[in-house]
C-alpha atoms as a PDB file:
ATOM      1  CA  UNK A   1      23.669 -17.593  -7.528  1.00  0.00           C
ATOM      2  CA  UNK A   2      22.090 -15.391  -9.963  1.00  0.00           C
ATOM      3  CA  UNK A   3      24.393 -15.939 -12.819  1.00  0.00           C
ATOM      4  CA  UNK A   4      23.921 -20.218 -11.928  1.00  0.00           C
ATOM      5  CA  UNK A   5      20.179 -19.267 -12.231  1.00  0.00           C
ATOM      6  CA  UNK A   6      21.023 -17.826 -16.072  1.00  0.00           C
ATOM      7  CA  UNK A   7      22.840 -20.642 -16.830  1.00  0.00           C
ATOM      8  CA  UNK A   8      20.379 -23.027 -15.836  1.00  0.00           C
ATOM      9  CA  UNK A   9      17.608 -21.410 -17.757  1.00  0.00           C
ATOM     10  CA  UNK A  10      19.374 -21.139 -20.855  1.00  0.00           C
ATOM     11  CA  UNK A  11      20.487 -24.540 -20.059  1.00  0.00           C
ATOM     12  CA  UNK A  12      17.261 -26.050 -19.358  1.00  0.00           C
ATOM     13  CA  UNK A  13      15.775 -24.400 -22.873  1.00  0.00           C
ATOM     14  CA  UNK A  14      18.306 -26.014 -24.843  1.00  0.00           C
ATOM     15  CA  UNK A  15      17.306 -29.097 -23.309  1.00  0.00           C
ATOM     16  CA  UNK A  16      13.282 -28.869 -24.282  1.00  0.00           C
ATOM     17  CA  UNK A  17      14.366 -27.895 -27.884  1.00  0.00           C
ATOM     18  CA  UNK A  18      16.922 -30.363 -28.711  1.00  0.00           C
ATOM     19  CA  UNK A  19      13.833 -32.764 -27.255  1.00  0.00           C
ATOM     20  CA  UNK A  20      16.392 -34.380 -24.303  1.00  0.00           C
ATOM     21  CA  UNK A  21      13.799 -35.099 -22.316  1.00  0.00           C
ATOM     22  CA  UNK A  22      11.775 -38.500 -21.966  1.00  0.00           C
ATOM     23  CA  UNK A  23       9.122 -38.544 -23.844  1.00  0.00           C
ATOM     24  CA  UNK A  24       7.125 -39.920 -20.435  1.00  0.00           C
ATOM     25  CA  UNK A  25       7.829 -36.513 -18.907  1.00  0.00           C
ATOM     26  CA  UNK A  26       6.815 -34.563 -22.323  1.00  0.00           C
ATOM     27  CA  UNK A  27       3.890 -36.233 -23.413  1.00  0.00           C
ATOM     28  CA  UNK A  28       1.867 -35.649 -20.303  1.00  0.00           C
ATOM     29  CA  UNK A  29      -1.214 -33.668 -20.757  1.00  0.00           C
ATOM     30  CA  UNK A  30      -1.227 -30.298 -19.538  1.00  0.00           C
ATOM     31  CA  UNK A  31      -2.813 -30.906 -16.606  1.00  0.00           C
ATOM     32  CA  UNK A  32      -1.078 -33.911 -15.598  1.00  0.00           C
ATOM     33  CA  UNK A  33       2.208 -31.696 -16.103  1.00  0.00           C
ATOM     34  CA  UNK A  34       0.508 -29.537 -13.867  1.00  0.00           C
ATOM     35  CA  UNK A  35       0.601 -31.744 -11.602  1.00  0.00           C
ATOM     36  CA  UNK A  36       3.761 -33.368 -11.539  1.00  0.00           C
ATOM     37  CA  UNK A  37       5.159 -30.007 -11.076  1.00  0.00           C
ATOM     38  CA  UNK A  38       3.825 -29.100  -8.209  1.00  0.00           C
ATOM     39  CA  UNK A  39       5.344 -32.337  -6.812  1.00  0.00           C
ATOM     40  CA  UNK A  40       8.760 -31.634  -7.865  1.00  0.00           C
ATOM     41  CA  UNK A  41       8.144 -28.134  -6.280  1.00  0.00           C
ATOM     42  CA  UNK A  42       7.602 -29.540  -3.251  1.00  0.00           C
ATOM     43  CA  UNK A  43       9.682 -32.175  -3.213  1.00  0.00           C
ATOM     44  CA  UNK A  44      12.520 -29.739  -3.921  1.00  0.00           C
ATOM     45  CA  UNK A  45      11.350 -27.825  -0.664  1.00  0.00           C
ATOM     46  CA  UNK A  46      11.788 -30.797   1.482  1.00  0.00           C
ATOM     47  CA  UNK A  47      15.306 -31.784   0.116  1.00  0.00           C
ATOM     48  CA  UNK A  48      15.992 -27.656   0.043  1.00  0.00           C
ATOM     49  CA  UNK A  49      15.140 -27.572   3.954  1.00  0.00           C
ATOM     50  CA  UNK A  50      16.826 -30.616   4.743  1.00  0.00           C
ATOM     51  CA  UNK A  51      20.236 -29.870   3.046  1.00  0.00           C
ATOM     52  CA  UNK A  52      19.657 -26.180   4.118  1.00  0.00           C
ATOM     53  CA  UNK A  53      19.802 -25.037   0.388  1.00  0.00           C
ATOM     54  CA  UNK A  54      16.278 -23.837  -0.162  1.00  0.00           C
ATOM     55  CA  UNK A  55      17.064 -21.015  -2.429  1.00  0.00           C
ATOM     56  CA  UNK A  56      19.285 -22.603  -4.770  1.00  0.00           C
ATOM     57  CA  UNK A  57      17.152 -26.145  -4.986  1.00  0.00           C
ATOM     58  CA  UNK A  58      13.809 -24.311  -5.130  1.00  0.00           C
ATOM     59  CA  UNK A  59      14.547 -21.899  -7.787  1.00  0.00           C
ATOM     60  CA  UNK A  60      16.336 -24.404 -10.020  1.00  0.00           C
ATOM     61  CA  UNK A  61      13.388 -26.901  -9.639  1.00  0.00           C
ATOM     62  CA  UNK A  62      11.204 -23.864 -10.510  1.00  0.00           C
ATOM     63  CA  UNK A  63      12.883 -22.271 -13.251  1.00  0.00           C
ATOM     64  CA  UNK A  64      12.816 -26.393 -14.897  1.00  0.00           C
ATOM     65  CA  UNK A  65       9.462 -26.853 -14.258  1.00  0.00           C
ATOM     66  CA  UNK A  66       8.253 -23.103 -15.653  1.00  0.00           C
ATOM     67  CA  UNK A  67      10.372 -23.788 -18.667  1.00  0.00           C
ATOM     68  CA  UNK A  68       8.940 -26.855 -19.573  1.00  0.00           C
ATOM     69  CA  UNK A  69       4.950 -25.971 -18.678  1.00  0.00           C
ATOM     70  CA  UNK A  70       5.247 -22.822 -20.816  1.00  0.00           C
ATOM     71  CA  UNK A  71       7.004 -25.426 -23.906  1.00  0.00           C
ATOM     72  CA  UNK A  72       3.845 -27.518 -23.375  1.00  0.00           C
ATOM     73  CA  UNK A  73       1.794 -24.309 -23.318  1.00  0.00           C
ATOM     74  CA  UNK A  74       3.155 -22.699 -26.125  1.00  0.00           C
ATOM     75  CA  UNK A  75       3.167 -26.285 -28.744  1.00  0.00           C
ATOM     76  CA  UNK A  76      -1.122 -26.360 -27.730  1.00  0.00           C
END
């Protein structure tokens, strides 16, 4: 799990840099990003309970979120 948690996060930066993601997702304001990560958080605890995955759904949710609030934090 820890080497699918390596991958992802190099994965996932590759992603912000080559600018993959929509523009509706990157163009938030910060706190509107905020925001919208915390409700991918949880909605990734709720499908992460109910498949009986929480680990693995939490901390890839997490890891995409973190990567793409500290882009946005970073380009201010």
């Amino acid at each position: 799990m820890l080497i699918w948690f390596i991958v992802f996060f190099i994965f996932s930066q590759i992603m912000i840099e080559r600018k993959w993601l929509s523009t509706k997702y990157t163009d938030l304001r910060l706190l509107h990003l905020f925001m919208a990560s915390i409700a991918l958080i949880i909605v990734a605890i709720v499908i992460g309970i109910l498949i009986k995955l929480p680990v693995f759904i939490i901390g890839t949710v997490t890891i995409f979120c973190s990567s793409v609030l500290s882009w946005k934090y970073l380009a201010l």
